[in-house]
Protein backbone atom coordinates (compact mmCIF):
# COMPACT_ATOMS: atom_id res chain seq x y z
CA UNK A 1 -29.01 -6.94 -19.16
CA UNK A 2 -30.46 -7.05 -22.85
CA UNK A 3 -29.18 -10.46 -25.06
CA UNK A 4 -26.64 -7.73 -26.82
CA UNK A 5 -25.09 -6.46 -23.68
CA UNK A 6 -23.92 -10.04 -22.58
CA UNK A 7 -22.90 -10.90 -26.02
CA UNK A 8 -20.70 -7.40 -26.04
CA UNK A 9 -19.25 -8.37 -22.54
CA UNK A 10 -18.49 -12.21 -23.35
CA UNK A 11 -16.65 -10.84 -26.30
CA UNK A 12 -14.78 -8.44 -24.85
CA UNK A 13 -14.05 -10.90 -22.34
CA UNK A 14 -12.62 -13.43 -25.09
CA UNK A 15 -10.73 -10.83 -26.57
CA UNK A 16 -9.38 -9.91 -23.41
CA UNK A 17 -8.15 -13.66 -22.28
CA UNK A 18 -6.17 -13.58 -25.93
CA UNK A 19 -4.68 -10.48 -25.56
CA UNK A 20 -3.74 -9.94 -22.03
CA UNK A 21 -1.46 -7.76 -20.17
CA UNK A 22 -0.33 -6.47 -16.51
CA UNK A 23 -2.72 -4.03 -15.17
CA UNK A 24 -0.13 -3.57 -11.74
CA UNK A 25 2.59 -3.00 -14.12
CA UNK A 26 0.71 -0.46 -15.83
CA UNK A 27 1.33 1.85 -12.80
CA UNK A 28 4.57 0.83 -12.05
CA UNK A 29 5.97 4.06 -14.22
CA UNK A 30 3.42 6.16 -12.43
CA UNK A 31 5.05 4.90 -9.66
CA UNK A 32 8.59 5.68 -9.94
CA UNK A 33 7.05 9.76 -10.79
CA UNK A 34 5.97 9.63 -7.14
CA UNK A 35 8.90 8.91 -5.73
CA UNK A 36 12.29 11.12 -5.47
CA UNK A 37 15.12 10.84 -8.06
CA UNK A 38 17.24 9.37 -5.60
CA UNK A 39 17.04 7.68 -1.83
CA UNK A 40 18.43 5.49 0.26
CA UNK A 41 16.47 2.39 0.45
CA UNK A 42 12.98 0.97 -0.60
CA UNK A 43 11.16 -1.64 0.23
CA UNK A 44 8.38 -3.60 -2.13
CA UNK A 45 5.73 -5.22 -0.20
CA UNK A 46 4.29 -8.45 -2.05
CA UNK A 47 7.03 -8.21 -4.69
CA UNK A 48 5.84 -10.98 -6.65
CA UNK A 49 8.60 -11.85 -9.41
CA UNK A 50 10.30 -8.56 -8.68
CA UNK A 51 9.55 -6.81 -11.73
CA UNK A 52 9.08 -3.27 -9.49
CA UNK A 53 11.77 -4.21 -6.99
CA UNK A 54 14.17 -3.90 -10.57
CA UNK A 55 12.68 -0.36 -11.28
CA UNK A 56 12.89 0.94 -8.09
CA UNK A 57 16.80 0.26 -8.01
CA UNK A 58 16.91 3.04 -10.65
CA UNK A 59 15.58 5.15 -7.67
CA UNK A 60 17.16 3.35 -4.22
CA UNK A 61 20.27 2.51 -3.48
CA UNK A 62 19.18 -0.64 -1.56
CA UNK A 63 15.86 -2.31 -2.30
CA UNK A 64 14.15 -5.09 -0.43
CA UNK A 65 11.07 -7.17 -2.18
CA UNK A 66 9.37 -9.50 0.38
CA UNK A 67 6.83 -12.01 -0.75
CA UNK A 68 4.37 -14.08 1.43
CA UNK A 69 5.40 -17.01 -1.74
CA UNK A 70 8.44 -18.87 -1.54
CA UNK A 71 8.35 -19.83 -5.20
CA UNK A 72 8.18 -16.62 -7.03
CA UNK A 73 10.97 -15.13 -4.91
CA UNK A 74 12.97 -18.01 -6.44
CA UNK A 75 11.83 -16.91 -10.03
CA UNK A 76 12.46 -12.82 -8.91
CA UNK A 77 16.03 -13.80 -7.95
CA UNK A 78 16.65 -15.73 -10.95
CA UNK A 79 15.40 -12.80 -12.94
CA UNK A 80 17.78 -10.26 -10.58
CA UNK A 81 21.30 -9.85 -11.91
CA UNK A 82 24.17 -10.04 -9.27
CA UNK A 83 24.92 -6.40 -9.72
CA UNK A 84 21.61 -5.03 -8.90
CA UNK A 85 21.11 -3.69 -5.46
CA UNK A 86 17.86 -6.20 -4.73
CA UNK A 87 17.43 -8.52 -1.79
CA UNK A 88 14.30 -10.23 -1.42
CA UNK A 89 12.50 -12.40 1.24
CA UNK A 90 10.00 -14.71 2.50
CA UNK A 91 7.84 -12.60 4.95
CA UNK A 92 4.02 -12.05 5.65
CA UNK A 93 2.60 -8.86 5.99
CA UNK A 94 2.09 -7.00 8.52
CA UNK A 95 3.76 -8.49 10.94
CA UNK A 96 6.92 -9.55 9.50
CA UNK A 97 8.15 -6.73 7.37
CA UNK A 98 11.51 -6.12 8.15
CA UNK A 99 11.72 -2.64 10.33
CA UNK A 100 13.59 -0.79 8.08
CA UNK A 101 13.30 2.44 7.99
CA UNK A 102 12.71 3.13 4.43
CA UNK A 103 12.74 5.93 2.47
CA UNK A 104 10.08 4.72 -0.26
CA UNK A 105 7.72 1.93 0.33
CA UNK A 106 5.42 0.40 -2.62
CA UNK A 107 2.60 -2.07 -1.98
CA UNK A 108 0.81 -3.41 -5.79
CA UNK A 109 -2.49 -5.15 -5.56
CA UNK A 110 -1.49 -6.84 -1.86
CA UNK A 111 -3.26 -4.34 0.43
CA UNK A 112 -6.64 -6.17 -0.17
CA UNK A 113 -5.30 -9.51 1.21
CA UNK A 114 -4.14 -7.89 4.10
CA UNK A 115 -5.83 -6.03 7.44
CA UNK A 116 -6.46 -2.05 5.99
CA UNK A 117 -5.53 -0.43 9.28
CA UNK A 118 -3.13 -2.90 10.77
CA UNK A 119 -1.25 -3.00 7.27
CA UNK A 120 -1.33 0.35 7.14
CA UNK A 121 0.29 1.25 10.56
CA UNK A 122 2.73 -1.03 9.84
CA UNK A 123 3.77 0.77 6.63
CA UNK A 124 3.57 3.95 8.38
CA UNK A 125 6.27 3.09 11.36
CA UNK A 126 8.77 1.62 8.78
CA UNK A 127 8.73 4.97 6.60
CA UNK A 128 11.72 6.86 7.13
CA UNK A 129 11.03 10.75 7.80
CA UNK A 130 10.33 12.61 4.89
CA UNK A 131 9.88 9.14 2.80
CA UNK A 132 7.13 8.55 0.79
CA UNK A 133 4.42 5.36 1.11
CA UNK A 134 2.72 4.39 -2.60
CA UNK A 135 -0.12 2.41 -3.01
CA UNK A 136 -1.65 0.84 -5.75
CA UNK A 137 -4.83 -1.65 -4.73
CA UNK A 138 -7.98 -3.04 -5.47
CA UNK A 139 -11.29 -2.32 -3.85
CA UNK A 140 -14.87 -2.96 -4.11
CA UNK A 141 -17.01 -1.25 -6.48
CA UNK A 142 -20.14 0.62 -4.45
CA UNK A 143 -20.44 3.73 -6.46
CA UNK A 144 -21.96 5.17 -9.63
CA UNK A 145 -18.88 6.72 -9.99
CA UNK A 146 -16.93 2.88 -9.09
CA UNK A 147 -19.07 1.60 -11.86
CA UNK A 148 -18.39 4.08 -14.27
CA UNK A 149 -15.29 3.39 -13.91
CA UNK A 150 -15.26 0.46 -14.38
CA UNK A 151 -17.15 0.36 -17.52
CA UNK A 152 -15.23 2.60 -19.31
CA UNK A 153 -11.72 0.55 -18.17
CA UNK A 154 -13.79 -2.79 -20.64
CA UNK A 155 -13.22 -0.81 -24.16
CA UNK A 156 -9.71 0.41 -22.98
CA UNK A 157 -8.42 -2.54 -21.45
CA UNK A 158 -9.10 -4.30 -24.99
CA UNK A 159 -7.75 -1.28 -27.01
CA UNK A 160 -4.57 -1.68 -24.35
CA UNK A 161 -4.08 -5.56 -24.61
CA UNK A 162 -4.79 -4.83 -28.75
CA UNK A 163 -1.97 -2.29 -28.83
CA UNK A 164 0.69 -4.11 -26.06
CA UNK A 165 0.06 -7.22 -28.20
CA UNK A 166 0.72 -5.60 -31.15
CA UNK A 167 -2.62 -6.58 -32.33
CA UNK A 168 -1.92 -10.48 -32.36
CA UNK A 169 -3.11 -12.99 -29.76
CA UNK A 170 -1.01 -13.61 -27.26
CA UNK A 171 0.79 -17.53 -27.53
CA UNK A 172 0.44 -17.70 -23.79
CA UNK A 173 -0.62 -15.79 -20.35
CA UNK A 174 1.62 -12.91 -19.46
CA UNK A 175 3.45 -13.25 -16.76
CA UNK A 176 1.60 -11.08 -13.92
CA UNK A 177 0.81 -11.40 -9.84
CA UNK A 178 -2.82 -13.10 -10.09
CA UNK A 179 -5.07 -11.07 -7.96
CA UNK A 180 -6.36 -14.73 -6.12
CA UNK A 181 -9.23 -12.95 -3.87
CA UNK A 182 -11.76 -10.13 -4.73
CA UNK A 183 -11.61 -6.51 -2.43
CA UNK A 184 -14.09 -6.48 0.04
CA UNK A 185 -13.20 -2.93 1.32
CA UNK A 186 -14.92 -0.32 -0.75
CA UNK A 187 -12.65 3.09 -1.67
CA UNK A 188 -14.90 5.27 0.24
CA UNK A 189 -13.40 2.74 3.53
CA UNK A 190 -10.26 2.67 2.44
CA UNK A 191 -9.59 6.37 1.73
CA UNK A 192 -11.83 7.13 5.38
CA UNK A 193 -9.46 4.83 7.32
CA UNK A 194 -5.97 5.69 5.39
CA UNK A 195 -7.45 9.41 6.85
CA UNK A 196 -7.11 8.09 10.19
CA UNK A 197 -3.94 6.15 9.59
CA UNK A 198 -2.10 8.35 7.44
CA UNK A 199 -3.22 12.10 7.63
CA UNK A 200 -2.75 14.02 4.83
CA UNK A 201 -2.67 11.04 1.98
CA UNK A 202 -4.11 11.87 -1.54
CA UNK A 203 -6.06 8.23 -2.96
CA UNK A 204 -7.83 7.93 -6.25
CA UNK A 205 -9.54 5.96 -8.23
CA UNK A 206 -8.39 4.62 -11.57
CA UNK A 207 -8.80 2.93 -14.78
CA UNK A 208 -8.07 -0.79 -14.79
CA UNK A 209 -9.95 -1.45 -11.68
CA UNK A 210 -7.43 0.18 -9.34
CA UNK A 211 -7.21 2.97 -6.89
CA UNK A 212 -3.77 4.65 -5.81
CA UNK A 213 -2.74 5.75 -2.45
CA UNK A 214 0.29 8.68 -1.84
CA UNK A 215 1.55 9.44 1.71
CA UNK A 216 4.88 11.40 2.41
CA UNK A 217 5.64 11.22 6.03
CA UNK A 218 5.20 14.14 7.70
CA UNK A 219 2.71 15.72 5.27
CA UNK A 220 0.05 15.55 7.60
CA UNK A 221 1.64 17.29 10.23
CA UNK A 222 1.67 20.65 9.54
């Protein structure tokens, strides 16, 4: 890497650390498109303060955010009005998501924390038929195309945070789920072992260092 290339990068880096904003919320509009107009329940894996447990109640009649953290479930219900049809919980995936079944199911940045295929199956038997199983996660960068990716996300998450920001530094950190542990499961793994898990679901990379995953039960079936 020339002297020019780091200086570009540390830049962009300082820029980025004044101006920051939620790359999982991003998505969480992209999201809600995924997912039917109206359903019966949903259920938000690794809620974090709730902020997609909220949206999805525009969808769901009855929506359930679990959390491995105690503490930001108190900050999600203190941000959840009475009215709104959002429960949330203490539980750690896999093994103690509630049975359910569901019929939408969101996971945001957790899936890397978690074991792929056990996590997976787990998501699978709780999905109601017909319901639909969104993804949005982190994995390893291995490919050209990984790291093309992922330079072209450096300019754009700075043009992003400039624009969100309104083009002044932010006074402090934006409230987001810190991603506390780097992917070690490449998306060439991940989409080979969702094809096991989950036949027929479409994954693909993205800007902003993410990758999404869409299964509708049943759509591998036929």
């Amino acid at each position: 890497m020339t002297t020019l290339s780091h200086r570009i990068i540390q830049a962009l880096d300082r820029f980025n650390a004044t101006h920051p904003w939620d790359h999982n919320a991003h998505f969480h509009r992209w999201i809600l498109r995924q997912l039917p107009r109206r359903c019966g329940s949903a259920l938000d894996v690794g809620c974090g303060s709730g902020d997609l447990a909220r949206l999805l109640a525009t969808r769901a009649r009855t929506v359930h955010g679990i959390d491995a953290d105690p503490d930001i479930l108190v900050r999600a219900r203190g941000l959840t009005g009475p009215e709104a049809p959002v429960t949330f919980a203490v539980a750690e995936a896999p093994a103690g998501m509630p049975t359910g079944p569901y019929d939408a199911i969101t996971c945001v940045a957790v899936l890397h924390h978690l074991p792929l295929t056990d996590t997976l199956a787990g998501l699978r038997e709780r999905l109601a038929p017909g319901g639909t199983l969104v993804v949005v996660g982190l994995a390893r960068e291995e490919t050209a195309g990984d790291h093309l990716l992922s330079l072209v996300s450096v300019p754009l998450n700075a043009a992003v945070g400039w624009i969100r920001n309104r083009g002044r530094a932010a006074p402090r950190p934006v409230s987001m789920t810190a991603v506390t542990r780097p992917a070690g499961t490449t998306f060439r793994e991940i989409v080979r072992e969702a094809g096991d898990v989950l036949p027929g679901a479409v994954a693909r990379r993205r800007l902003f260092w993410r990758y999404t995953l869409v299964w509708r039960e049943g759509s591998g079936t036929g």
